[in-house]
N, C-alpha and C. Protein backbone atom coordinates (compact mmCIF):
# COMPACT_ATOMS: atom_id res chain seq x y z
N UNK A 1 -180.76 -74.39 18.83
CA UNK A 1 -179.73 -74.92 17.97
C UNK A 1 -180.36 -76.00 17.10
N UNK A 2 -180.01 -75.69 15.72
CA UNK A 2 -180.88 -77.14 14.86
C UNK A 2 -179.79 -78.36 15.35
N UNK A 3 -180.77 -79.60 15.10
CA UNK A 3 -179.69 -80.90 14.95
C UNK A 3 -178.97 -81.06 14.30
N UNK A 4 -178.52 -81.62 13.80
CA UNK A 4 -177.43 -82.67 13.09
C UNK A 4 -178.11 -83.31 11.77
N UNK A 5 -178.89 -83.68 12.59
CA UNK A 5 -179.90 -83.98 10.86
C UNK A 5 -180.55 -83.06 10.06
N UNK A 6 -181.09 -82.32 11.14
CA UNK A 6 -181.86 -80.70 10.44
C UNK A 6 -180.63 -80.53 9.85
N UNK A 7 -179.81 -80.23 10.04
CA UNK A 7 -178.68 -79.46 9.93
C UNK A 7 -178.25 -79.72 8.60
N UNK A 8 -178.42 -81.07 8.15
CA UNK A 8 -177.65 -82.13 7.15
C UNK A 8 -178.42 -81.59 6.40
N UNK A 9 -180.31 -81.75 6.87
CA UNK A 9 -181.00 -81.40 5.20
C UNK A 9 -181.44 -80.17 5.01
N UNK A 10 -180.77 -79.38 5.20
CA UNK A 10 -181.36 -78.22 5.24
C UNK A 10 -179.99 -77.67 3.79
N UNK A 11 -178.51 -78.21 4.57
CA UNK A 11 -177.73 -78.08 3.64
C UNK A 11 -177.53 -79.20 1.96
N UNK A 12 -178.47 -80.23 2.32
CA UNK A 12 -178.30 -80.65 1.64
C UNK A 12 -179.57 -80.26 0.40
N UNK A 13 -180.25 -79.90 1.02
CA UNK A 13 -181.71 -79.21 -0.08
C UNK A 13 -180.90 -78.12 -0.98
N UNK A 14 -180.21 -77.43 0.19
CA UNK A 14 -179.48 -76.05 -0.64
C UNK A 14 -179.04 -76.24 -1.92
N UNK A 15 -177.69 -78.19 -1.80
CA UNK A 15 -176.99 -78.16 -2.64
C UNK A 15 -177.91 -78.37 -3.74
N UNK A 16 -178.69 -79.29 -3.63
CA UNK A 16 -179.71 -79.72 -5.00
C UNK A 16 -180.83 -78.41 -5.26
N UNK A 17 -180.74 -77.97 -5.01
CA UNK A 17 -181.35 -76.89 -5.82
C UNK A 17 -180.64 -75.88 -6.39
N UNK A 18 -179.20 -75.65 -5.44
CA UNK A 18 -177.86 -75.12 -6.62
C UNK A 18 -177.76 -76.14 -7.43
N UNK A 19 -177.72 -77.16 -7.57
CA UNK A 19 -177.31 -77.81 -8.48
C UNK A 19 -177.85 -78.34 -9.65
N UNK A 20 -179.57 -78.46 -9.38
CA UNK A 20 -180.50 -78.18 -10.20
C UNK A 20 -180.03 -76.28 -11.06
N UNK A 21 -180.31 -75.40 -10.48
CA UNK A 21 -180.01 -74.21 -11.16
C UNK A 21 -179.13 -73.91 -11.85
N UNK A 22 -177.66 -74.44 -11.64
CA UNK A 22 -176.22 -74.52 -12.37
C UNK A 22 -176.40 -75.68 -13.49
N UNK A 23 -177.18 -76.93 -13.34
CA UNK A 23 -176.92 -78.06 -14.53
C UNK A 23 -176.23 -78.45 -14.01
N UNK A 24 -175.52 -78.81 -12.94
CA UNK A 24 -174.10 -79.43 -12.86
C UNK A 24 -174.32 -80.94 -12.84
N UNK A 25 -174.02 -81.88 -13.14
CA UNK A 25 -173.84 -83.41 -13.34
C UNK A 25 -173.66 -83.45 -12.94
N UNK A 26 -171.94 -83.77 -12.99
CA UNK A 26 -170.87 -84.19 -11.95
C UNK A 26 -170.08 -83.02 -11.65
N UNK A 27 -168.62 -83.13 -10.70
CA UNK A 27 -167.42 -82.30 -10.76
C UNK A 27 -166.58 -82.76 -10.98
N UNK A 28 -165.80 -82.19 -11.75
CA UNK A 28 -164.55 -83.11 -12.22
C UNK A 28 -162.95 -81.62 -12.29
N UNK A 29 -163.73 -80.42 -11.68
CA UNK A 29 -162.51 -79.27 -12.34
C UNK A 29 -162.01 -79.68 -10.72
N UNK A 30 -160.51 -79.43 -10.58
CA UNK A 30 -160.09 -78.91 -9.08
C UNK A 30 -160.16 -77.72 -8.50
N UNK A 31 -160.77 -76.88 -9.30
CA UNK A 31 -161.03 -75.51 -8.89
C UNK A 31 -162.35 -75.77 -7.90
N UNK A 32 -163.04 -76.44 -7.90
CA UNK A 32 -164.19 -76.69 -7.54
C UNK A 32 -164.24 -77.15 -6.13
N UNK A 33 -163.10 -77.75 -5.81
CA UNK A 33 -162.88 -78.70 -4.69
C UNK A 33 -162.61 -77.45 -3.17
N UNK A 34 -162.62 -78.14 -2.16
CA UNK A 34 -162.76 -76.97 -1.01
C UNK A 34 -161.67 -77.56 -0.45
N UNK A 35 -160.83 -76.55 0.36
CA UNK A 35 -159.53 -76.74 1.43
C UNK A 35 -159.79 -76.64 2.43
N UNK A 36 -160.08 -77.66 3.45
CA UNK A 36 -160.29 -77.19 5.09
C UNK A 36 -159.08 -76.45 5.10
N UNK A 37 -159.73 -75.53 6.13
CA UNK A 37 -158.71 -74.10 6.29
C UNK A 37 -157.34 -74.77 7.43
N UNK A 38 -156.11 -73.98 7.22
CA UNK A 38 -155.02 -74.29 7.78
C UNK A 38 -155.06 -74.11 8.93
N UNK A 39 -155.83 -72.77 9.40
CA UNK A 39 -155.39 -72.67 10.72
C UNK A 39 -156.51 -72.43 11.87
N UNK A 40 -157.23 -74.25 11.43
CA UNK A 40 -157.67 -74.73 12.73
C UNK A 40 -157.68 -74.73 13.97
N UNK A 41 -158.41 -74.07 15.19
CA UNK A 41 -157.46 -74.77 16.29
C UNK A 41 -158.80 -75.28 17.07
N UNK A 42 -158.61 -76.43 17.59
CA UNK A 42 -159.44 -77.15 18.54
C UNK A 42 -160.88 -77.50 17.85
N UNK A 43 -160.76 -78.16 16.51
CA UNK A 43 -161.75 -78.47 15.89
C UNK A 43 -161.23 -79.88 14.89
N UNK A 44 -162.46 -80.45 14.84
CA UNK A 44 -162.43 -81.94 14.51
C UNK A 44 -162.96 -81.61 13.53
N UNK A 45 -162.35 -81.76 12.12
CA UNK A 45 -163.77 -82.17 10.70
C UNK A 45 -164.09 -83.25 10.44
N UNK A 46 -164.79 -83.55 10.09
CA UNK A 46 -165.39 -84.98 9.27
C UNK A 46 -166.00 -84.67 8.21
N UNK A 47 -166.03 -85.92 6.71
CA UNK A 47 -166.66 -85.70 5.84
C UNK A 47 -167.73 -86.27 6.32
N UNK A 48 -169.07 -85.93 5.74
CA UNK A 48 -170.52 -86.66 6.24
C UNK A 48 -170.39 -87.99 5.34
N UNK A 49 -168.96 -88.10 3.86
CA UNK A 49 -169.53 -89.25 3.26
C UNK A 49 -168.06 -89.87 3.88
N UNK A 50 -167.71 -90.83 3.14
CA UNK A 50 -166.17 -91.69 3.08
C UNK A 50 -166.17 -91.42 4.22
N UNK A 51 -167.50 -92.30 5.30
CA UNK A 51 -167.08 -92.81 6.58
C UNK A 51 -166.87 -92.15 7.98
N UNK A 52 -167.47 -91.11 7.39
CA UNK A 52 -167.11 -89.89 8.65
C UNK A 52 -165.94 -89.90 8.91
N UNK A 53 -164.72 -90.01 7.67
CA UNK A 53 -163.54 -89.73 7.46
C UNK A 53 -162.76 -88.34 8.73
N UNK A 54 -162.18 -88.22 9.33
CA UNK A 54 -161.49 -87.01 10.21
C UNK A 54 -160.41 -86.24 9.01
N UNK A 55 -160.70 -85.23 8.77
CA UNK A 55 -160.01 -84.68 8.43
C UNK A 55 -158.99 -83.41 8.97
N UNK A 56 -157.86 -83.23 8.06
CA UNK A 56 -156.65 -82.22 8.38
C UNK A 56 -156.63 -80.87 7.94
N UNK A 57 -156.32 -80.09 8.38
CA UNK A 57 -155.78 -78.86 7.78
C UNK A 57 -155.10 -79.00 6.72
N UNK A 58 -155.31 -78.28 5.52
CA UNK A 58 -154.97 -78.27 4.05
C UNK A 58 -155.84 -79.36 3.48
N UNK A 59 -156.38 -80.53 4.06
CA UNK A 59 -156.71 -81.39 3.14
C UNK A 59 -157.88 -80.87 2.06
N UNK A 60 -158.66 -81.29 1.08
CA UNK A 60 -159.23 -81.27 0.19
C UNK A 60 -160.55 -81.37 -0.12
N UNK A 61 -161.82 -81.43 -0.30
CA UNK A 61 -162.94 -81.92 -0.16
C UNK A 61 -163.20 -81.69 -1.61
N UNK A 62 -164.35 -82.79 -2.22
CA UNK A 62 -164.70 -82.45 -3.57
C UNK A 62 -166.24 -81.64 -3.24
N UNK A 63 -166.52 -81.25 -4.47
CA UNK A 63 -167.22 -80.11 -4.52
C UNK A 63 -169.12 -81.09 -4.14
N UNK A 64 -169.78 -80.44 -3.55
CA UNK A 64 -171.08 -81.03 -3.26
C UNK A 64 -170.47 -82.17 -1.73
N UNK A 65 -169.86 -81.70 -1.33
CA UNK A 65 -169.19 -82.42 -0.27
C UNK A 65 -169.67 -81.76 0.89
N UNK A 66 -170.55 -82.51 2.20
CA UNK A 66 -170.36 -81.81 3.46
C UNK A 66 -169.23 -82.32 4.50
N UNK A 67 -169.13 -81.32 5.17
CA UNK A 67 -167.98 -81.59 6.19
C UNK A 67 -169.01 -81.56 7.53
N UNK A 68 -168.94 -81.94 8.80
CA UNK A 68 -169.19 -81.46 9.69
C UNK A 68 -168.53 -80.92 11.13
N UNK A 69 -168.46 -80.10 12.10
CA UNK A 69 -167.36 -79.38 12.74
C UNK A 69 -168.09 -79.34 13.95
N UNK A 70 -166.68 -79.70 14.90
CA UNK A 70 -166.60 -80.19 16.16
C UNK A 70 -165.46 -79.14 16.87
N UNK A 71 -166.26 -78.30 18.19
CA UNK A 71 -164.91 -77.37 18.40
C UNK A 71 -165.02 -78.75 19.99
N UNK A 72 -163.58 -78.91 19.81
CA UNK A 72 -163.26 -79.43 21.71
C UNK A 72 -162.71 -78.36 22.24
N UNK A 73 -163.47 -77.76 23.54
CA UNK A 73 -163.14 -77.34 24.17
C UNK A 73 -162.88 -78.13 25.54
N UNK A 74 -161.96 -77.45 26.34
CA UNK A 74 -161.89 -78.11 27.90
C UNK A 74 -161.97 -79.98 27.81
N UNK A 75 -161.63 -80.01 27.03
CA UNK A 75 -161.90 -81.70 26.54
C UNK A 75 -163.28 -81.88 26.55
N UNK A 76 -164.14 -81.34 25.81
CA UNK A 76 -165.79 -81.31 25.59
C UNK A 76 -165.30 -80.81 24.35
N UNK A 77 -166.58 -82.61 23.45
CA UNK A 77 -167.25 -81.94 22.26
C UNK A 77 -168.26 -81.36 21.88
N UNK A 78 -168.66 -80.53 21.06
CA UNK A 78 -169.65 -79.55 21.14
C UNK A 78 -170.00 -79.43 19.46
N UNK A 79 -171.05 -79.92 19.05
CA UNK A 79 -171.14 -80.16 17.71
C UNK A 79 -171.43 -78.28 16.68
N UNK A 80 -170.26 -77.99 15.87
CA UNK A 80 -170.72 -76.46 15.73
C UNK A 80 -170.94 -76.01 14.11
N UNK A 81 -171.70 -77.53 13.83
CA UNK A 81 -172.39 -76.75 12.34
C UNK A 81 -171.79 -77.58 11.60
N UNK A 82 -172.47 -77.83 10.13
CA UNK A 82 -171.87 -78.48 8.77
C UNK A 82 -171.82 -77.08 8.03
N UNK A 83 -170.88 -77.68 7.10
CA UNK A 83 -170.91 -76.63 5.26
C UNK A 83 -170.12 -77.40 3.99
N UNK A 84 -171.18 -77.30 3.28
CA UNK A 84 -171.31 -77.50 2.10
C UNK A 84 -170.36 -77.42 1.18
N UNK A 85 -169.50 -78.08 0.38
CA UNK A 85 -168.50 -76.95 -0.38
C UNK A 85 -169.24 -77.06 -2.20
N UNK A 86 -169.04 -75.62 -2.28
CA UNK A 86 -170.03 -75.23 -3.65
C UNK A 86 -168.99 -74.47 -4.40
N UNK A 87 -168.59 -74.45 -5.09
CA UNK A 87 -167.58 -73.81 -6.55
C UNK A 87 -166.25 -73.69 -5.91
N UNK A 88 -165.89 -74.51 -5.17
CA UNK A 88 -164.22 -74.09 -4.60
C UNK A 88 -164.33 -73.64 -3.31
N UNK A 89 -165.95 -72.86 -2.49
CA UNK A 89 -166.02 -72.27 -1.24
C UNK A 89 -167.11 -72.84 -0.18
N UNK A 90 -166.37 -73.12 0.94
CA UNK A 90 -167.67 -73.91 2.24
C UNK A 90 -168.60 -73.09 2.08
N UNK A 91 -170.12 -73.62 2.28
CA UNK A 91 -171.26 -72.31 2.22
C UNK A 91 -170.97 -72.06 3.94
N UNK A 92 -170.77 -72.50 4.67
CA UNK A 92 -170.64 -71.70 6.00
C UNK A 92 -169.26 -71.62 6.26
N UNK A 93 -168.65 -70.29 7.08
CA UNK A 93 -167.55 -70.08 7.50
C UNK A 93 -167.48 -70.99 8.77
N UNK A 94 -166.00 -71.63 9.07
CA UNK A 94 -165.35 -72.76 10.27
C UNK A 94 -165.76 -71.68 11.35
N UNK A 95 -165.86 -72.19 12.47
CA UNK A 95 -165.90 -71.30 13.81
C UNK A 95 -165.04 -71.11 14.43
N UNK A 96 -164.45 -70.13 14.82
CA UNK A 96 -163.65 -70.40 16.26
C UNK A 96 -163.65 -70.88 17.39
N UNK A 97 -162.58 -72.06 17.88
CA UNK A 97 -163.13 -72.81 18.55
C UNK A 97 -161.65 -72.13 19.45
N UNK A 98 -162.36 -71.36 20.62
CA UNK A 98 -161.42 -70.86 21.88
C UNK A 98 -161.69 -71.56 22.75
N UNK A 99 -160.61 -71.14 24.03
CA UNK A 99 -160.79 -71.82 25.31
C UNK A 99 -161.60 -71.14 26.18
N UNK A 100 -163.00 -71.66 26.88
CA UNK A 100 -163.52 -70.92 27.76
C UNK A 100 -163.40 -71.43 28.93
N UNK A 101 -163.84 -70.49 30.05
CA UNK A 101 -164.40 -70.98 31.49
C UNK A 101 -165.65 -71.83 31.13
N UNK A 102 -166.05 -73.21 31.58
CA UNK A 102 -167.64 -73.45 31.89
C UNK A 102 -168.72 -72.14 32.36
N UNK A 103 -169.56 -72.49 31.58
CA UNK A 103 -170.68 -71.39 32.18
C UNK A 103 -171.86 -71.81 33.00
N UNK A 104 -171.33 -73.64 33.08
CA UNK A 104 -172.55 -73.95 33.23
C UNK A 104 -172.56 -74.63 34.67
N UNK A 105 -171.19 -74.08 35.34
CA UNK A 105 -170.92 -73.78 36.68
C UNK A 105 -171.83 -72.87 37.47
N UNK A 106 -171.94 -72.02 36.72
CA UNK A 106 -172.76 -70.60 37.14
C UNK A 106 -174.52 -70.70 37.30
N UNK A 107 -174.82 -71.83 36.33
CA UNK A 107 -176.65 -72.02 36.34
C UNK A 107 -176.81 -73.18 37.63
N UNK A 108 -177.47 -71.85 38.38
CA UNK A 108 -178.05 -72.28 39.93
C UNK A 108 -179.40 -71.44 39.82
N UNK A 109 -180.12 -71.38 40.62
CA UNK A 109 -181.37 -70.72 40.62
C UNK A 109 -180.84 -69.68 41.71
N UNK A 110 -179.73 -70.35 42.70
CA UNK A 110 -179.66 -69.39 43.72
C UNK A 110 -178.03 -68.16 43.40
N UNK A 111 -178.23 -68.15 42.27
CA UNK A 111 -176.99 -67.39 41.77
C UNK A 111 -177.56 -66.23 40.85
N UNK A 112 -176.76 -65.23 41.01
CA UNK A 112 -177.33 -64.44 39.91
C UNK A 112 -175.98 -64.15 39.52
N UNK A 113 -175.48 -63.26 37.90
CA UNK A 113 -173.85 -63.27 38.02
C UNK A 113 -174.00 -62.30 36.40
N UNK A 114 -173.02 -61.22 36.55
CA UNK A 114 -172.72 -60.33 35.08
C UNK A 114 -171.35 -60.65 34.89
N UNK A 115 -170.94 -60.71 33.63
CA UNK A 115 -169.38 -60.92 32.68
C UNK A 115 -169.23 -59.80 32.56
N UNK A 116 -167.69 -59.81 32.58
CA UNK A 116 -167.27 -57.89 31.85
C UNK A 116 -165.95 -58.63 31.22
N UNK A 117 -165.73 -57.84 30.19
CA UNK A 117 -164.91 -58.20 29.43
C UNK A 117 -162.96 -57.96 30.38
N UNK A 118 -161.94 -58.28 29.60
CA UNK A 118 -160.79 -57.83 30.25
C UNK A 118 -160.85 -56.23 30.38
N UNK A 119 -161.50 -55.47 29.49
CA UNK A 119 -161.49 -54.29 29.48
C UNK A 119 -162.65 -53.59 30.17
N UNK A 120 -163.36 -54.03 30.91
CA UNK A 120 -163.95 -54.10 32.08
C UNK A 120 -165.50 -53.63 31.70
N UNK A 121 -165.41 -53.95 30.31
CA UNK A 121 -167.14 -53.51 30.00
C UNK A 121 -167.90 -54.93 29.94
N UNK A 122 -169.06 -54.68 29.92
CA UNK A 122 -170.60 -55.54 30.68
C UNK A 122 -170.48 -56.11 29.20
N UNK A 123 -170.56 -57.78 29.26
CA UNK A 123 -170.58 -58.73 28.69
C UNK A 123 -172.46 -58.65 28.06
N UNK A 124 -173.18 -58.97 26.89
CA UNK A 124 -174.15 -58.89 27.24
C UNK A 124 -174.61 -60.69 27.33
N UNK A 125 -175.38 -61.98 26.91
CA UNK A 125 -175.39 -63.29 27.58
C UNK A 125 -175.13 -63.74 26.06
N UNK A 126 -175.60 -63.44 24.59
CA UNK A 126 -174.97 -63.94 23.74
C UNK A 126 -173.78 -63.75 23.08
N UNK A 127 -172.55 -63.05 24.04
CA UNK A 127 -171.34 -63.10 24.16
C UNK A 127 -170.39 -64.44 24.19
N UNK A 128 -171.28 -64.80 25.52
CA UNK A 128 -170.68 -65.85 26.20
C UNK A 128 -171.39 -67.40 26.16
N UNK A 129 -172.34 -67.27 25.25
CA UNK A 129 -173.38 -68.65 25.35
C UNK A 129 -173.14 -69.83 25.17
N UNK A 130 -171.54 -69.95 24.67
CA UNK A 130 -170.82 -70.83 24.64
C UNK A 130 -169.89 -71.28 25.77
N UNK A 131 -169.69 -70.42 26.85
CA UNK A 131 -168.48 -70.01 27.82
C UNK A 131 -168.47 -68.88 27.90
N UNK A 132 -167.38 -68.65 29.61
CA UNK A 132 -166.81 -67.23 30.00
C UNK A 132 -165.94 -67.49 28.90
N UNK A 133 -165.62 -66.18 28.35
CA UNK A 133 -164.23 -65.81 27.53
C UNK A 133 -163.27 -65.62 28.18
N UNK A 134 -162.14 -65.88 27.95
CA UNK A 134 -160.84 -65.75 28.81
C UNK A 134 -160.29 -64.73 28.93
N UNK A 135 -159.72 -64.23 30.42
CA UNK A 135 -159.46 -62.82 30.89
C UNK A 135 -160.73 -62.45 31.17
N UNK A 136 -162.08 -62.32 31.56
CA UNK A 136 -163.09 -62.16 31.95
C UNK A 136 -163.35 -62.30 33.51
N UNK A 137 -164.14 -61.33 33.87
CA UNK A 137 -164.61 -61.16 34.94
C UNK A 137 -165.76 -61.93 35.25
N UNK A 138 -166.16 -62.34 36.41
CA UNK A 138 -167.81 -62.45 36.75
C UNK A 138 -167.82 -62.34 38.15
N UNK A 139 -169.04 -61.68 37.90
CA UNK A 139 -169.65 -61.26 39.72
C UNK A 139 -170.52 -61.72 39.54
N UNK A 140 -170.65 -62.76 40.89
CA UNK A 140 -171.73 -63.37 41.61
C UNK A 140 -172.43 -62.90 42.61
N UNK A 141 -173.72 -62.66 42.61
CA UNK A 141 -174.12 -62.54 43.59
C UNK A 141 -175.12 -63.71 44.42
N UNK A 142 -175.75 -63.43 45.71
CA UNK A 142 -176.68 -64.40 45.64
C UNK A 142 -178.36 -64.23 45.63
N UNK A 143 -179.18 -64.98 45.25
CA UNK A 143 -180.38 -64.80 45.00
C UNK A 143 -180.92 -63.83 46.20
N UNK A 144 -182.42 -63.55 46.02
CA UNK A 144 -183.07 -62.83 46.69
C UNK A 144 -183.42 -64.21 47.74
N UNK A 145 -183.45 -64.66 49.27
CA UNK A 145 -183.76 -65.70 49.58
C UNK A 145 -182.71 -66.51 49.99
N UNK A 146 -181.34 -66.25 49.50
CA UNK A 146 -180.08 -66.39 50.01
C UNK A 146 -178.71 -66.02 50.30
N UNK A 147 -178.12 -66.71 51.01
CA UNK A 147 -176.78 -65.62 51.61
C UNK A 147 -175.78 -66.66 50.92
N UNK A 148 -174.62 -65.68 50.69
CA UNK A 148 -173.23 -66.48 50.76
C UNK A 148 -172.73 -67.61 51.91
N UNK A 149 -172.24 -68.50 51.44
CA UNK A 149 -172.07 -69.44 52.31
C UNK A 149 -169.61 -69.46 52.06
N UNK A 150 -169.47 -68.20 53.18
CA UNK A 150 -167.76 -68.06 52.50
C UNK A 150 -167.12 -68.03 53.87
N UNK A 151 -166.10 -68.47 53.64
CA UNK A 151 -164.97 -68.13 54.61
C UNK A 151 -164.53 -67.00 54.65
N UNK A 152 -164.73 -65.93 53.23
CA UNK A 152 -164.00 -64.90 53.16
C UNK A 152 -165.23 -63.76 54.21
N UNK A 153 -164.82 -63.20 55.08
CA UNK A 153 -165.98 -62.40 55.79
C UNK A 153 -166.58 -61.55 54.62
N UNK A 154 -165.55 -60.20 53.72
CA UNK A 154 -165.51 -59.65 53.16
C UNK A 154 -166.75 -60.41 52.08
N UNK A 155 -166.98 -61.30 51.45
CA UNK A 155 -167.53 -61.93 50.45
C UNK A 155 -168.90 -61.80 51.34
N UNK A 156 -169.05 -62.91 52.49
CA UNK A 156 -170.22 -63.25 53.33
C UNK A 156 -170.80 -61.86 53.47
N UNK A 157 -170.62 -60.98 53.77
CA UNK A 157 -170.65 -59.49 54.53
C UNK A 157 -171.33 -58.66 53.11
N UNK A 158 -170.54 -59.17 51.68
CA UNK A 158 -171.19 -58.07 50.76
C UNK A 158 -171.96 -58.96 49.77
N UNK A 159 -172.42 -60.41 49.90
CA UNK A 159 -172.81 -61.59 49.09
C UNK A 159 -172.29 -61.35 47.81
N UNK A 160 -171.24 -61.08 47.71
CA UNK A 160 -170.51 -61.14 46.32
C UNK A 160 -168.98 -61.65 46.61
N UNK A 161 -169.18 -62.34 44.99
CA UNK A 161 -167.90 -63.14 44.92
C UNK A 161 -167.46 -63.09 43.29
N UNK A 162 -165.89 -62.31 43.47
CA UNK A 162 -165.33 -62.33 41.70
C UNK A 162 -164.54 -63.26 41.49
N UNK A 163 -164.89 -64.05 40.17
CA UNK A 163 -164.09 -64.55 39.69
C UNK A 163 -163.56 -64.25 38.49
N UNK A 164 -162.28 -64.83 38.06
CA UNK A 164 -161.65 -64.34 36.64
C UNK A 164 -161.42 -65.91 36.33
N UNK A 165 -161.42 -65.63 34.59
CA UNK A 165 -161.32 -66.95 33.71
C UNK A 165 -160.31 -66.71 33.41
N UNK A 166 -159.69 -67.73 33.84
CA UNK A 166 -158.18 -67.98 33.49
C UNK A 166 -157.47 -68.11 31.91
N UNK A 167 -156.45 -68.12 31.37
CA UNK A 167 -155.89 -69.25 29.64
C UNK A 167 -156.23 -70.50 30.01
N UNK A 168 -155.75 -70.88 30.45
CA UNK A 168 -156.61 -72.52 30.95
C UNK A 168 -157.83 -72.86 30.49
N UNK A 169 -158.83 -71.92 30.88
CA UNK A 169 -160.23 -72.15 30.77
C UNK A 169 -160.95 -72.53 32.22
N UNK A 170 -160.13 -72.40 33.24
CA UNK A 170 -160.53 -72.36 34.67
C UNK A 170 -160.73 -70.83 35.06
N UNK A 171 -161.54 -71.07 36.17
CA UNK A 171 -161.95 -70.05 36.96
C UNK A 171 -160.84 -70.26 38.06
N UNK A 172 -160.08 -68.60 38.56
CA UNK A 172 -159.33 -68.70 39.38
C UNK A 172 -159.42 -69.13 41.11
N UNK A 173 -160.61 -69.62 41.25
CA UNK A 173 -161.08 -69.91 42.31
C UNK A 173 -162.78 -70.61 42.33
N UNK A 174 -163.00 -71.79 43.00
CA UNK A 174 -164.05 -72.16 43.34
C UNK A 174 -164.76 -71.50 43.69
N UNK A 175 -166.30 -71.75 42.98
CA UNK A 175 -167.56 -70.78 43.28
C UNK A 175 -168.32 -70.87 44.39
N UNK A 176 -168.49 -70.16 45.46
CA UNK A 176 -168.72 -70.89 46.85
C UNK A 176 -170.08 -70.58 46.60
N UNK A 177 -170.89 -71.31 47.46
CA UNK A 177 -172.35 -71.58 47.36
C UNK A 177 -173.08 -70.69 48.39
N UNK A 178 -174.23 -70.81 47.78
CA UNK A 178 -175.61 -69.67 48.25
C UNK A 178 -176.31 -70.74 48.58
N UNK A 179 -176.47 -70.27 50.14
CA UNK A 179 -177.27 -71.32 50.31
C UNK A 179 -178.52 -70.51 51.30
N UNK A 180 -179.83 -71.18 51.63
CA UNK A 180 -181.19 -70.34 51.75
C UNK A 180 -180.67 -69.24 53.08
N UNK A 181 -180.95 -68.35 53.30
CA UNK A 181 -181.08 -67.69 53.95
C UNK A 181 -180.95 -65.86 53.54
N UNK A 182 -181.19 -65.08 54.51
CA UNK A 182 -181.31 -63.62 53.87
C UNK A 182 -180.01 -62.81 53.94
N UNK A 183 -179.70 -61.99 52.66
CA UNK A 183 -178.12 -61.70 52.69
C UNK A 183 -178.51 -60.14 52.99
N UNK A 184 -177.36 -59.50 52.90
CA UNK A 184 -177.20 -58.13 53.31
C UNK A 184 -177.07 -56.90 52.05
N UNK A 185 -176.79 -57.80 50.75
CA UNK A 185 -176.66 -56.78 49.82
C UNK A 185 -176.99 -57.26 48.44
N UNK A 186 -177.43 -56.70 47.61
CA UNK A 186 -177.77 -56.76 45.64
C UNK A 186 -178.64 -58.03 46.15
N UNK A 187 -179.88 -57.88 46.46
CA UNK A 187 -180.46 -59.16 46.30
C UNK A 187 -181.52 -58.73 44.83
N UNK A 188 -182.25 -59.77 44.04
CA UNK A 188 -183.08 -59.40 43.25
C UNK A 188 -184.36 -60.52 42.82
């Protein structure tokens, strides 16, 4: 992922060399100006100038203006890109900012684990690199080197454990732990 600063001059080289190529001085048409889009959800804008100003849905930006975009998820901010606004249009499209499961529940060394979608097909990992998606599956298994550590026999017995991502953005149940020892099934 670039930084924040990469991020800044990379868009900001863009504008001056559009802007070198067009002649443009100044802006002064309102055609020119950009509309953060209406239907935001779970994202913070800011202008990069006037103060790291927060901005609204419908509001306005003048043209050679960056914004930068913040999706909160799960009450986590997550910084997801600047854009530029150039003749009336952001040079990058806003992101969707959904509700996920944490994924970062799941990074253990002693875990291994596949997503399937609600419709029960195999997630592939830049699906989800942000989060489980909601209505999603995941099977856990445990490493080669360890067993389930469950109350459920059924779980202990096959070292697997499913969970589903809730609307919430929770997992419908705590991820029980693998802990060292040799299991009975899918080791790898």
């Amino acid at each position: 992922m670039i930084g924040n600063k990469t991020s800044f001059y990379i868009l900001f080289t863009i504008f001056l060399v559009w802007k070198i190529q067009h002649g443009v001085t100044e802006s002064t048409d309102d055609e020119q100006r950009c509309q953060i889009p209406l239907n935001l959800e779970n994202m913070i804008v800011k202008r990069h100038m006037q103060g790291n100003a927060t901005m609204k849905p419908g509001d306005f930006v003048d043209e050679f203006e960056i914004v930068h975009l913040d999706c909160v998820i799960n009450n986590v901010r997550r910084y997801s890109g600047s854009s530029l606004c150039i003749d009336g249009e952001f040079s990058e499209q806003f992101p969707k900012c959904r509700t996920v499961c944490d994924q970062s529940l799941l990074n253990d060394l002693s875990i291994i684990y596949e997503v399937y979608s609600s419709s029960d097909q195999y997630l592939e990992a830049f699906v989800y690199r942000y989060g489980i998606p909601v209505n999603s599956r995941v099977e856990i298994w445990c490493a080669s080197g360890f067993r389930r550590n469950s109350r459920n026999t059924q779980n202990r017995v096959s070292n697997r454990q499913i969970l589903h991502c809730l609307e919430n953005g929770k997992f419908d149940q705590l991820i029980e732990p693998c802990i060292p020892g040799e299991s009975n099934e899918k080791e790898v």
